[in-house]
PDB file of N, CA and C in Angstrom:
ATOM      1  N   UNK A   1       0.839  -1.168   0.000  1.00  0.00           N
ATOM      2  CA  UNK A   1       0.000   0.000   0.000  1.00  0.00           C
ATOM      3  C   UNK A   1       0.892   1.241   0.000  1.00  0.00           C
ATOM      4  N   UNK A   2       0.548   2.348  -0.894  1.00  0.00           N
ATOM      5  CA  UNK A   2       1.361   3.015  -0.961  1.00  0.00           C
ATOM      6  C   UNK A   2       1.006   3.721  -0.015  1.00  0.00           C
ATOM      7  N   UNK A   3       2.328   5.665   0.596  1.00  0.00           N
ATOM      8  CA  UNK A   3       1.795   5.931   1.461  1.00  0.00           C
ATOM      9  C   UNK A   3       1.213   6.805   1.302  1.00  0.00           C
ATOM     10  N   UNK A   4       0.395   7.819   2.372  1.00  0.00           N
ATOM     11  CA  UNK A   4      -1.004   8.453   2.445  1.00  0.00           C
ATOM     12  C   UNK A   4       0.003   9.728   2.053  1.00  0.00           C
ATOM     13  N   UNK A   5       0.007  10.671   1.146  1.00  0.00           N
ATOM     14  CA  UNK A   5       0.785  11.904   0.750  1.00  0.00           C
ATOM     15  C   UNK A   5       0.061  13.055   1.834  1.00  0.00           C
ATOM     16  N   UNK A   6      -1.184  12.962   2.092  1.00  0.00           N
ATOM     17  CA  UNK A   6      -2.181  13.852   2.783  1.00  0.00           C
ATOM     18  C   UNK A   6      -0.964  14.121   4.502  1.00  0.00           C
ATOM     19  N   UNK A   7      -0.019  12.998   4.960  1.00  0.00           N
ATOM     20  CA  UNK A   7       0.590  13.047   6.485  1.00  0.00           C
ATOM     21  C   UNK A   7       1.586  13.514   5.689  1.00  0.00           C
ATOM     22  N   UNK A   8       2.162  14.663   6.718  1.00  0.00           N
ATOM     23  CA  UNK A   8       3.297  15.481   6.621  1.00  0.00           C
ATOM     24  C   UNK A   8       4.081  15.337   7.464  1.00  0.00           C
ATOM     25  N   UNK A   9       4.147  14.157   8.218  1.00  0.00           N
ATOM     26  CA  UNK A   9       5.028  13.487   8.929  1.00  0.00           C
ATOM     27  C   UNK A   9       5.194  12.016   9.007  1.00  0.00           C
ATOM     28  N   UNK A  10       6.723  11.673   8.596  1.00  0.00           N
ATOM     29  CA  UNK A  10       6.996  10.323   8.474  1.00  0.00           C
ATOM     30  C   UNK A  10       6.200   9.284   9.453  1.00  0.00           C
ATOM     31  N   UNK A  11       5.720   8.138   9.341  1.00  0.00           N
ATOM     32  CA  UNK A  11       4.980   7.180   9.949  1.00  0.00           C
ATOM     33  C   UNK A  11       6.193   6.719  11.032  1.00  0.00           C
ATOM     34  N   UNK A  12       7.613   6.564  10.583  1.00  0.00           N
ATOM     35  CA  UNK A  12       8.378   5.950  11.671  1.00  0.00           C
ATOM     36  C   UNK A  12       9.262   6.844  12.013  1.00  0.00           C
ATOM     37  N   UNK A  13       9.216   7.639  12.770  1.00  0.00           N
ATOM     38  CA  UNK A  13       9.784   8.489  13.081  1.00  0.00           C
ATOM     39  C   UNK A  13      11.644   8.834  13.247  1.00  0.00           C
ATOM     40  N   UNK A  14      11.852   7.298  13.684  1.00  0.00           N
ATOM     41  CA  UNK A  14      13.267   6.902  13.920  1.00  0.00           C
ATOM     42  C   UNK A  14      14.024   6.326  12.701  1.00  0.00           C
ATOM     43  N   UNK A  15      13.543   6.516  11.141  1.00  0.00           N
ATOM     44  CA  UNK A  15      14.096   6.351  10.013  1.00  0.00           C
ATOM     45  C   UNK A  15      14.059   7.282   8.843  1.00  0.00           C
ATOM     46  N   UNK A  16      14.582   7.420   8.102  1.00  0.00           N
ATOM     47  CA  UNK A  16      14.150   8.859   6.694  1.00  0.00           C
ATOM     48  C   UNK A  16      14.346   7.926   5.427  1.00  0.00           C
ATOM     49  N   UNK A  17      13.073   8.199   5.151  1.00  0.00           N
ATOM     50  CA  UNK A  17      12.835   7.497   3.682  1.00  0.00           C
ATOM     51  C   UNK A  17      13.478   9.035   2.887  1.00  0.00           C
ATOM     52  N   UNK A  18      14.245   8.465   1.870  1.00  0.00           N
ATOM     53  CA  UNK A  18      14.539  10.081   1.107  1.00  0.00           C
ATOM     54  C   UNK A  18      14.151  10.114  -0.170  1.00  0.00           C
ATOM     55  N   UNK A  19      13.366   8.739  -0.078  1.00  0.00           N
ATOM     56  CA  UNK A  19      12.265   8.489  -1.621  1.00  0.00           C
ATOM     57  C   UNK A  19      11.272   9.242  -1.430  1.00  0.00           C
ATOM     58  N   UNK A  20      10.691   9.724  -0.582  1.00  0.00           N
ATOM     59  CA  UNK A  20       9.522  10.207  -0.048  1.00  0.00           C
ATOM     60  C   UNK A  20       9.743  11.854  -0.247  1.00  0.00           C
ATOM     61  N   UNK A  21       8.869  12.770  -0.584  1.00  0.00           N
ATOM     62  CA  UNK A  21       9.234  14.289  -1.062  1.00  0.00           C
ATOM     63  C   UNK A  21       8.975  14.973   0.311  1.00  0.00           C
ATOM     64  N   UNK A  22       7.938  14.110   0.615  1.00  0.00           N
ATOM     65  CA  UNK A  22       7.336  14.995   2.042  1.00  0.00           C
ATOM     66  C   UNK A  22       8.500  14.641   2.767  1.00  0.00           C
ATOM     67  N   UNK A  23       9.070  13.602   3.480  1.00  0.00           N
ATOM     68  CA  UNK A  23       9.484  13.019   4.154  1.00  0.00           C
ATOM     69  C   UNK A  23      11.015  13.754   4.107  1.00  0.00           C
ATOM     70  N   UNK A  24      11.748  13.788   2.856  1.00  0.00           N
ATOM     71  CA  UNK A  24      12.487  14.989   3.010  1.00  0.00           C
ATOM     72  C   UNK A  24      12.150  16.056   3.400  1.00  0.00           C
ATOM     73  N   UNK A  25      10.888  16.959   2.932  1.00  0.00           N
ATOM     74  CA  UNK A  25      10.831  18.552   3.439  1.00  0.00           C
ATOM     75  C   UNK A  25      10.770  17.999   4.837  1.00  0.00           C
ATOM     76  N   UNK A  26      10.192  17.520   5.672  1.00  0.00           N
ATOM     77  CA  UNK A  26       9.736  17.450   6.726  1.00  0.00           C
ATOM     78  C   UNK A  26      11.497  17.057   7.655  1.00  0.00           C
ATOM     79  N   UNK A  27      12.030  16.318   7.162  1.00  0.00           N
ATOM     80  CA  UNK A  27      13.260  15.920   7.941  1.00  0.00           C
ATOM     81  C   UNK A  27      14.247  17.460   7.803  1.00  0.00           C
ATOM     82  N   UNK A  28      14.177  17.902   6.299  1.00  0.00           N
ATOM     83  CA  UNK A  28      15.116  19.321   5.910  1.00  0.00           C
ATOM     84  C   UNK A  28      14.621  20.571   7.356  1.00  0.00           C
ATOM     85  N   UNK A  29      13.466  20.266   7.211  1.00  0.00           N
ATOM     86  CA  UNK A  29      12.652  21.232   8.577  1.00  0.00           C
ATOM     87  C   UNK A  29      13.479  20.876  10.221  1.00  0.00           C
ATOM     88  N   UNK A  30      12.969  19.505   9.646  1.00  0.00           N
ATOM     89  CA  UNK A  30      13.514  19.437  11.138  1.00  0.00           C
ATOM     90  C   UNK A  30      15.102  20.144  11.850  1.00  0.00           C
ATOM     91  N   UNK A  31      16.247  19.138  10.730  1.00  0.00           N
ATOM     92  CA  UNK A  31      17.243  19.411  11.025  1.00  0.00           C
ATOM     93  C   UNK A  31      18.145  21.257  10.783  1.00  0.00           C
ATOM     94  N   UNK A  32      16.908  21.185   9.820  1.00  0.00           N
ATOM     95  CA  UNK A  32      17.574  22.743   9.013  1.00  0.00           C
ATOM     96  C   UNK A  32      18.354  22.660   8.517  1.00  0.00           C
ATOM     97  N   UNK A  33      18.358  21.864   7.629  1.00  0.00           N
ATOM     98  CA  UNK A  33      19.576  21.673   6.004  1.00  0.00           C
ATOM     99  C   UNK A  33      18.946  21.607   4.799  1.00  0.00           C
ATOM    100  N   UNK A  34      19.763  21.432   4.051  1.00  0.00           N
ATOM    101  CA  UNK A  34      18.906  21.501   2.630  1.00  0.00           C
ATOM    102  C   UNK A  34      18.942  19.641   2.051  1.00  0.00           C
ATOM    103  N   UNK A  35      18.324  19.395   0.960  1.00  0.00           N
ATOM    104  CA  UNK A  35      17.863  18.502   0.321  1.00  0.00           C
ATOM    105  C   UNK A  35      18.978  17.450   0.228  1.00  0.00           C
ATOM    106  N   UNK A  36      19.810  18.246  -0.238  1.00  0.00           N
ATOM    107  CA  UNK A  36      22.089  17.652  -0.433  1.00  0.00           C
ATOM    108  C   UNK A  36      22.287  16.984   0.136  1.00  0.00           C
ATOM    109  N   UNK A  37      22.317  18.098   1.816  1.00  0.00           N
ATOM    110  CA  UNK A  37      23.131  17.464   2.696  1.00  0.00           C
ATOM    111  C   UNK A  37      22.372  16.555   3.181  1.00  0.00           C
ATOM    112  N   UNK A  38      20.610  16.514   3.435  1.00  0.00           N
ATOM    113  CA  UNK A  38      20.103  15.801   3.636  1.00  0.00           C
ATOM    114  C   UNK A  38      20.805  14.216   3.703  1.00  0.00           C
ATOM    115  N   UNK A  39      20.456  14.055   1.873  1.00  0.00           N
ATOM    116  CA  UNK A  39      20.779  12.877   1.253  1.00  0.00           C
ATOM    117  C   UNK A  39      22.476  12.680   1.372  1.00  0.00           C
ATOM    118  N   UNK A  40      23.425  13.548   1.682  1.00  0.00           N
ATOM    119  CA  UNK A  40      24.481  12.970   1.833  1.00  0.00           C
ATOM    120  C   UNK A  40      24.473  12.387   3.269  1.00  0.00           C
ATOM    121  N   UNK A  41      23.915  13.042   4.114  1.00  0.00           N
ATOM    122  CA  UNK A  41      24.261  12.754   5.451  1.00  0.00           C
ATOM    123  C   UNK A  41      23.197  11.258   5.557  1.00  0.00           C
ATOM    124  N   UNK A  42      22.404  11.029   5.043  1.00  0.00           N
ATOM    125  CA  UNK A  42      21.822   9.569   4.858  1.00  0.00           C
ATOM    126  C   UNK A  42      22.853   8.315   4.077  1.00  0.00           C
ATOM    127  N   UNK A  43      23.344   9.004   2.973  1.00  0.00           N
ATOM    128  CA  UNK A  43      24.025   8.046   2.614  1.00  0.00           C
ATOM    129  C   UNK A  43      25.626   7.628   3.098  1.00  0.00           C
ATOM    130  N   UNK A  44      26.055   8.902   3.776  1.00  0.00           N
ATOM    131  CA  UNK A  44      27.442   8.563   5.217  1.00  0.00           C
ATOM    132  C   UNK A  44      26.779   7.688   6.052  1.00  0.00           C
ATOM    133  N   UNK A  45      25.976   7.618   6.689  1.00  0.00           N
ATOM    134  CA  UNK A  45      25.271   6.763   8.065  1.00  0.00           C
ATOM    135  C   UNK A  45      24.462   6.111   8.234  1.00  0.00           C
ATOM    136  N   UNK A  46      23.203   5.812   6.947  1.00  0.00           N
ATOM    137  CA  UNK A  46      22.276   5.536   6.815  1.00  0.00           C
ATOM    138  C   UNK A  46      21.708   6.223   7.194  1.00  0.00           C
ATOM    139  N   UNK A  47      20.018   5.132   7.130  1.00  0.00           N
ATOM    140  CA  UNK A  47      18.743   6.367   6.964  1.00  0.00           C
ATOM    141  C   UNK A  47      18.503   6.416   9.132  1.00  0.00           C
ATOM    142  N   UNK A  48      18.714   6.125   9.418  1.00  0.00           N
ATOM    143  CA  UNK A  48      18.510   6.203  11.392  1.00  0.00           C
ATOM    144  C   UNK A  48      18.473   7.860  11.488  1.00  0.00           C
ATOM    145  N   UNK A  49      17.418   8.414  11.857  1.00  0.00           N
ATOM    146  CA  UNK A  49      17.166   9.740  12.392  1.00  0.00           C
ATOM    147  C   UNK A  49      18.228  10.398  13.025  1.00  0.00           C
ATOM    148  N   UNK A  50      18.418   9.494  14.009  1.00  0.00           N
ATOM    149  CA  UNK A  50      19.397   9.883  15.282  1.00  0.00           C
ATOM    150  C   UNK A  50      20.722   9.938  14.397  1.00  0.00           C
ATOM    151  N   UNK A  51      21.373   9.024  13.626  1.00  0.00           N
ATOM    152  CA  UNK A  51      22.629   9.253  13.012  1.00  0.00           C
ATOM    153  C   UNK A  51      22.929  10.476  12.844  1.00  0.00           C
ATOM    154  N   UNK A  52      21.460  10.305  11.070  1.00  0.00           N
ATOM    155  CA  UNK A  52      21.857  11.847  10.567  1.00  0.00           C
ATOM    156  C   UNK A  52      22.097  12.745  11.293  1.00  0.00           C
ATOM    157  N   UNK A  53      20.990  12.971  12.599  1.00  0.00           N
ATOM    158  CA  UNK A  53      20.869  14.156  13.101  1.00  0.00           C
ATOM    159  C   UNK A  53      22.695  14.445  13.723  1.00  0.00           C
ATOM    160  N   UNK A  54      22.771  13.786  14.466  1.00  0.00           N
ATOM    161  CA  UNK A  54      24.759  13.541  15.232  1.00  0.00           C
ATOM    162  C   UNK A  54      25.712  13.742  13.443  1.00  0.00           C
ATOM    163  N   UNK A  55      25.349  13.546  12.497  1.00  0.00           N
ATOM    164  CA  UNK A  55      26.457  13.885  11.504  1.00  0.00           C
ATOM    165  C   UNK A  55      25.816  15.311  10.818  1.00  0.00           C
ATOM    166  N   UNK A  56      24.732  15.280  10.657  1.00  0.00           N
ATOM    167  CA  UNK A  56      24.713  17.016  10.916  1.00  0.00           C
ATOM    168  C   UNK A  56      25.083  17.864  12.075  1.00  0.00           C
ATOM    169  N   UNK A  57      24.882  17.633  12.977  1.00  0.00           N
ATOM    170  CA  UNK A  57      25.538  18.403  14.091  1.00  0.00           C
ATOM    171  C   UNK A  57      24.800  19.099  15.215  1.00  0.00           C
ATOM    172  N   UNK A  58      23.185  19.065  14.516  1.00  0.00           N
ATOM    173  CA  UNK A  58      22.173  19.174  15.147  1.00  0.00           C
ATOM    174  C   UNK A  58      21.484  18.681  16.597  1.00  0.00           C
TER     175      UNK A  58
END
């Protein structure tokens, strides 16, 4: 089932899909970075919330 586009917040909170458009704006919000670093800092550490957030610096 695909997912509901209408939630503007990821279903699992403790992972970042970066297939997802919302799911980026919503993580870019969170951390306050852009789209890039987003996806770089996912693909240094994987997708784990908590990673990214510790390799952004946030």
């Amino acid at each position: 089932m695909p997912d509901d586009k209408t939630k503007k917040r990821p279903q699992d909170s403790s992972r970042i899909n970066i297939h997802e458009p919302y799911e980026v704006n919503y993580w870019c919000d969170t951390f306050g970075c852009t789209e890039v670093q987003l996806k770089a800092a996912v693909k240094a550490v994987g997708d784990s919330a908590a990673e990214v957030k510790k390799y952004l610096g946030k």
